[in-house]
C-alpha atoms as a PDB file:
ATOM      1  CA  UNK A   1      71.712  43.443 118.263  1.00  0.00           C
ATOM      2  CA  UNK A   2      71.380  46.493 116.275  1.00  0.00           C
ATOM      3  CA  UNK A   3      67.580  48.327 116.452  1.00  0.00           C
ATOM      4  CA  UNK A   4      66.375  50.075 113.447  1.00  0.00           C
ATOM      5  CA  UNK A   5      63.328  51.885 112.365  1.00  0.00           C
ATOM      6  CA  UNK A   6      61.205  52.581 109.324  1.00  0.00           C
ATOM      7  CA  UNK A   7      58.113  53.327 108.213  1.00  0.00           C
ATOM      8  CA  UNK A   8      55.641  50.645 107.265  1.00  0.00           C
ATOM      9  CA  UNK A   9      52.481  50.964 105.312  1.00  0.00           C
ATOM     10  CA  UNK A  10      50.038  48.962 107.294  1.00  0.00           C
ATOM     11  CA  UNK A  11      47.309  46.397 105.644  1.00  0.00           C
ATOM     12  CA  UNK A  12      44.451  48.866 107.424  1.00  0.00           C
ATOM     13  CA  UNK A  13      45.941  51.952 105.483  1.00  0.00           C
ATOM     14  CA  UNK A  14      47.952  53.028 108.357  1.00  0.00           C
ATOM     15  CA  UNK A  15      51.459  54.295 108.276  1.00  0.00           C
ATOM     16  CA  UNK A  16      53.093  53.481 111.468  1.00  0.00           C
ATOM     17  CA  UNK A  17      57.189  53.330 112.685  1.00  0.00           C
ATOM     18  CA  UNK A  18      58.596  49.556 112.863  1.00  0.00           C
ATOM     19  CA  UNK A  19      61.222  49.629 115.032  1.00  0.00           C
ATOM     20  CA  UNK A  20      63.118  46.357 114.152  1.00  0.00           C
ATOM     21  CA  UNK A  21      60.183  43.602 115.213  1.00  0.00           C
ATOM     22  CA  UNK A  22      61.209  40.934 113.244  1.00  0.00           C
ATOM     23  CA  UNK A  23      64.750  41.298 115.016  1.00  0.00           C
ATOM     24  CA  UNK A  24      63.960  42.771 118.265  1.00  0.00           C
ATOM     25  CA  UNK A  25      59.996  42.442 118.887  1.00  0.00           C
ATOM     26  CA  UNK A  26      58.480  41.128 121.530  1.00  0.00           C
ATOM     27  CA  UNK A  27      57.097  38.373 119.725  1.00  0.00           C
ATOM     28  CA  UNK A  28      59.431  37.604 117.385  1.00  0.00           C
ATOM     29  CA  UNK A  29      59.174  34.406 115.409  1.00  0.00           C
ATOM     30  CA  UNK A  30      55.972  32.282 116.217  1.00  0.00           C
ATOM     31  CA  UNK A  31      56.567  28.818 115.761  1.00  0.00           C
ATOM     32  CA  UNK A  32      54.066  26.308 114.680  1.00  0.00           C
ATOM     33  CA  UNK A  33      54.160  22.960 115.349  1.00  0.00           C
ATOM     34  CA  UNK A  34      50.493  21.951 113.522  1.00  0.00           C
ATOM     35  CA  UNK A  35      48.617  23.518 110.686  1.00  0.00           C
ATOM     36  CA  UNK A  36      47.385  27.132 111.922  1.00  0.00           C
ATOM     37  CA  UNK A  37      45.730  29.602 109.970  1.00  0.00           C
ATOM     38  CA  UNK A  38      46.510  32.963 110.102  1.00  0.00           C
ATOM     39  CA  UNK A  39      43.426  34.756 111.457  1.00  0.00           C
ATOM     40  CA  UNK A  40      43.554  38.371 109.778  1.00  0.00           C
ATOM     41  CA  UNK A  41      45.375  40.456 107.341  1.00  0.00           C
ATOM     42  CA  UNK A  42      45.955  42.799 110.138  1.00  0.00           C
ATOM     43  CA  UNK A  43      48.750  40.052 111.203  1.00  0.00           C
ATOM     44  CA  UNK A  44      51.072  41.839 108.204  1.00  0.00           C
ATOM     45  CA  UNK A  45      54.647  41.679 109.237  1.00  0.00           C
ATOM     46  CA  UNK A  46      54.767  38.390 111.430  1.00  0.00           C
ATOM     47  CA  UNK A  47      57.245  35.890 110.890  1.00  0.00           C
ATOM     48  CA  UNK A  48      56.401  32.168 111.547  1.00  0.00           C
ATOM     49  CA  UNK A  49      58.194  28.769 111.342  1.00  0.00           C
ATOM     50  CA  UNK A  50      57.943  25.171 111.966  1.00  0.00           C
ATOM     51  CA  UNK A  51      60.055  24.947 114.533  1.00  0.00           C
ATOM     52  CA  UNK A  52      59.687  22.413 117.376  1.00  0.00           C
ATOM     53  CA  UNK A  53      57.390  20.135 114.560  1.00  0.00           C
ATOM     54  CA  UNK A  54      57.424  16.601 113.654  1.00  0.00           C
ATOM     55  CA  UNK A  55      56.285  16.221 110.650  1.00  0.00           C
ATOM     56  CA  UNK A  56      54.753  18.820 108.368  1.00  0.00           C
ATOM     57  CA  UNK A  57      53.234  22.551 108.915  1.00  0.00           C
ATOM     58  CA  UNK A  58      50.828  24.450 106.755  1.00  0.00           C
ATOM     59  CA  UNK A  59      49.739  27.695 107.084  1.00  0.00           C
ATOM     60  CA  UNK A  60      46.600  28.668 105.693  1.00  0.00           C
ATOM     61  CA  UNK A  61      46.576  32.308 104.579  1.00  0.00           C
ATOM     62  CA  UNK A  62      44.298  34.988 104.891  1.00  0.00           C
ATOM     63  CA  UNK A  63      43.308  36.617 101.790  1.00  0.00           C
ATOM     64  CA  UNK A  64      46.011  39.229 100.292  1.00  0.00           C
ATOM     65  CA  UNK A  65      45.858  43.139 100.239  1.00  0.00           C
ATOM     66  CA  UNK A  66      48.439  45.250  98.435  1.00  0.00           C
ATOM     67  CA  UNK A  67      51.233  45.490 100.538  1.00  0.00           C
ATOM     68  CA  UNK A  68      50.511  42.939 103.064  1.00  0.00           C
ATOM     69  CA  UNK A  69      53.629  40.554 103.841  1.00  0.00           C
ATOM     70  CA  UNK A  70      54.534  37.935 106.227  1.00  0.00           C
ATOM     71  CA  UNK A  71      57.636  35.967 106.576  1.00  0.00           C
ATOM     72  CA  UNK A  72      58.000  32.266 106.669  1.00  0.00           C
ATOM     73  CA  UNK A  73      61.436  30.060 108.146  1.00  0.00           C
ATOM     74  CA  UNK A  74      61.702  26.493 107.733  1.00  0.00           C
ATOM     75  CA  UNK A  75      63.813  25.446 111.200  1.00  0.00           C
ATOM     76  CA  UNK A  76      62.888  21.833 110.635  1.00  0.00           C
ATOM     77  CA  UNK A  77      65.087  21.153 107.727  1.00  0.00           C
ATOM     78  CA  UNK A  78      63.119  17.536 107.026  1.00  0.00           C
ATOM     79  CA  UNK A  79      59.377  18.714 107.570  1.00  0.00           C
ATOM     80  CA  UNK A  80      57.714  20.335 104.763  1.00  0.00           C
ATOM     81  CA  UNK A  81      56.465  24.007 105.199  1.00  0.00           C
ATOM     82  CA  UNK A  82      53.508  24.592 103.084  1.00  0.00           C
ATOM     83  CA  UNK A  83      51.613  27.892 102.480  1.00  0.00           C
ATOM     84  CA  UNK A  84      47.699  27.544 101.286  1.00  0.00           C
ATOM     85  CA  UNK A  85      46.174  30.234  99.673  1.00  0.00           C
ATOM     86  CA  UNK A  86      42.494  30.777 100.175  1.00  0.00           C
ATOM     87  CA  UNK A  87      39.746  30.035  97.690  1.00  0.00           C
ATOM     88  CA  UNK A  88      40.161  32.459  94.550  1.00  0.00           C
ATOM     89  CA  UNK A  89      43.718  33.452  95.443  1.00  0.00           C
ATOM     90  CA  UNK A  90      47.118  32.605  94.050  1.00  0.00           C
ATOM     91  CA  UNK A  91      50.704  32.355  95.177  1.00  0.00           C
ATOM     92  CA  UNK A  92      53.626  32.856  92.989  1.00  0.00           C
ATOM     93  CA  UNK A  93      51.200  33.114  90.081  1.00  0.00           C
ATOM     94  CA  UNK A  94      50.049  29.343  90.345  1.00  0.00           C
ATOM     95  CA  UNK A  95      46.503  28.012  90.455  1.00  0.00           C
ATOM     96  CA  UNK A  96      43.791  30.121  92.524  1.00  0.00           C
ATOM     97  CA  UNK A  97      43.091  28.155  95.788  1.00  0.00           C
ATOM     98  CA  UNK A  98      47.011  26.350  95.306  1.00  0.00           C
ATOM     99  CA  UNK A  99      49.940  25.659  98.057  1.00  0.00           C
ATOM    100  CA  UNK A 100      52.847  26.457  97.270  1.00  0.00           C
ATOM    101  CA  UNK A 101      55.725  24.385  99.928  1.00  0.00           C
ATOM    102  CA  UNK A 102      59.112  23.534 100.475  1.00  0.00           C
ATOM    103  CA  UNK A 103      59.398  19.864 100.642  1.00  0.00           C
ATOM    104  CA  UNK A 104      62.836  19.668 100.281  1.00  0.00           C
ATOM    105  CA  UNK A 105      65.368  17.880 103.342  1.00  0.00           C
ATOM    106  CA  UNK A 106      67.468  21.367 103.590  1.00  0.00           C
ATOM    107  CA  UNK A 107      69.953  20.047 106.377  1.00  0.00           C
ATOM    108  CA  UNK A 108      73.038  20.699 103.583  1.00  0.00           C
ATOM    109  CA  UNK A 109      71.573  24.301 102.861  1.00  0.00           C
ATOM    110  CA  UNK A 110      70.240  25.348 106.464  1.00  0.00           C
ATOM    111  CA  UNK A 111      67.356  27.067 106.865  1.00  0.00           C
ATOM    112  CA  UNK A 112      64.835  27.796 104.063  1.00  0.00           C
ATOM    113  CA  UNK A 113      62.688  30.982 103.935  1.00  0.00           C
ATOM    114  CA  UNK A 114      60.319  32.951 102.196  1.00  0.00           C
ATOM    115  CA  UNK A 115      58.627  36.418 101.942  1.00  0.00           C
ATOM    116  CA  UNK A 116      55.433  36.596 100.930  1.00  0.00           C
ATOM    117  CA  UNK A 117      53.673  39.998  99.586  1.00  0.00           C
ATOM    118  CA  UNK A 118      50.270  40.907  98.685  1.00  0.00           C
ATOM    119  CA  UNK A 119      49.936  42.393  95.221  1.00  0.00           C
ATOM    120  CA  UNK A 120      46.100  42.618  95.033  1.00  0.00           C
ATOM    121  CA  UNK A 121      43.097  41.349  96.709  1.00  0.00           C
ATOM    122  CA  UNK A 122      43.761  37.957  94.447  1.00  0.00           C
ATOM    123  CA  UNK A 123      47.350  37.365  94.525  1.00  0.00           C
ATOM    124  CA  UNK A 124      50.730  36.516  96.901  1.00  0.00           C
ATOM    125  CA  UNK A 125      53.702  37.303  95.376  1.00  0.00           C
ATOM    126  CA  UNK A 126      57.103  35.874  96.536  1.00  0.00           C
ATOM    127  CA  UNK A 127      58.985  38.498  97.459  1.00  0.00           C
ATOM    128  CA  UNK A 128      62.377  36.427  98.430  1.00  0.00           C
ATOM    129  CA  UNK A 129      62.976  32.791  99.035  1.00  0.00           C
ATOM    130  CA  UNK A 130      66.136  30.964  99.956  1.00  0.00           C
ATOM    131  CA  UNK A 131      66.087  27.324  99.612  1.00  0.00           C
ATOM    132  CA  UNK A 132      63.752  24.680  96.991  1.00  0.00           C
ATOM    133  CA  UNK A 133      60.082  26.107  96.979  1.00  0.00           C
ATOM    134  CA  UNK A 134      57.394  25.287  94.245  1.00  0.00           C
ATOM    135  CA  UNK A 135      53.761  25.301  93.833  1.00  0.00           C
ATOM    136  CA  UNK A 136      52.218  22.402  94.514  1.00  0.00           C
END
């Protein structure tokens, strides 16, 4: 697997080198099997997914900052994935305090995933999606 490297604007203000660790970290993809809430914006850049669940997985998010992203895959094609935005703060432009999910059996499409970017202290904005995601 190929390694590559660029530079990252950290959520603390920090410019620092990634060198591939979505693809190649360490940690890699941390897979939730229950509801979890991500503890701190300073967790920018992680990828998590449902794999390993049985039923349905929310992740509660911590509040945006410009530039913040994390990375969502749905591995369980029939249990839902559903993102929850704090109090005060929207996702995709929907309701402050909303969820927004993908509820949708996506055996026929494979996997379904989403980026999700800060665009100010209020707001998530999907940066890429692949398979049937909507506010909820």
């Amino acid at each position: 697997m190929a390694t590559y490297v660029r530079d990252m604007q950290c959520a603390d203000g920090y410019e620092r080198a990634d060198f591939g660790s979505l693809i190649n970290g360490a940690d890699g993809v941390a897979a939730k099997t229950a509801a979890y809430t991500i503890p701190d914006i300073l967790d920018t850049a992680k990828a998590f997914s449902n794999e390993g669940s049985s039923g349905s997985v929310t992740f509660t998010l911590p509040a945006p900052k410009a530039g913040a992203y994390f990375t969502f895959f749905k591995i369980e094609p029939n249990n839902d994935l559903v993102l929850q935005a704090p109090a005060g703060v929207s996702i995709a432009g929907g309701s402050a305090a909303g969820a927004y999910q993908n509820a949708t059996d996506e055996t026929s499409n494979g996997e379904a995933s989403l980026v999700l970017v800060g665009r100010s202290a209020t707001a998530w904005a999907v940066f890429s999606e692949k398979g049937t995601w909507a506010a909820v």
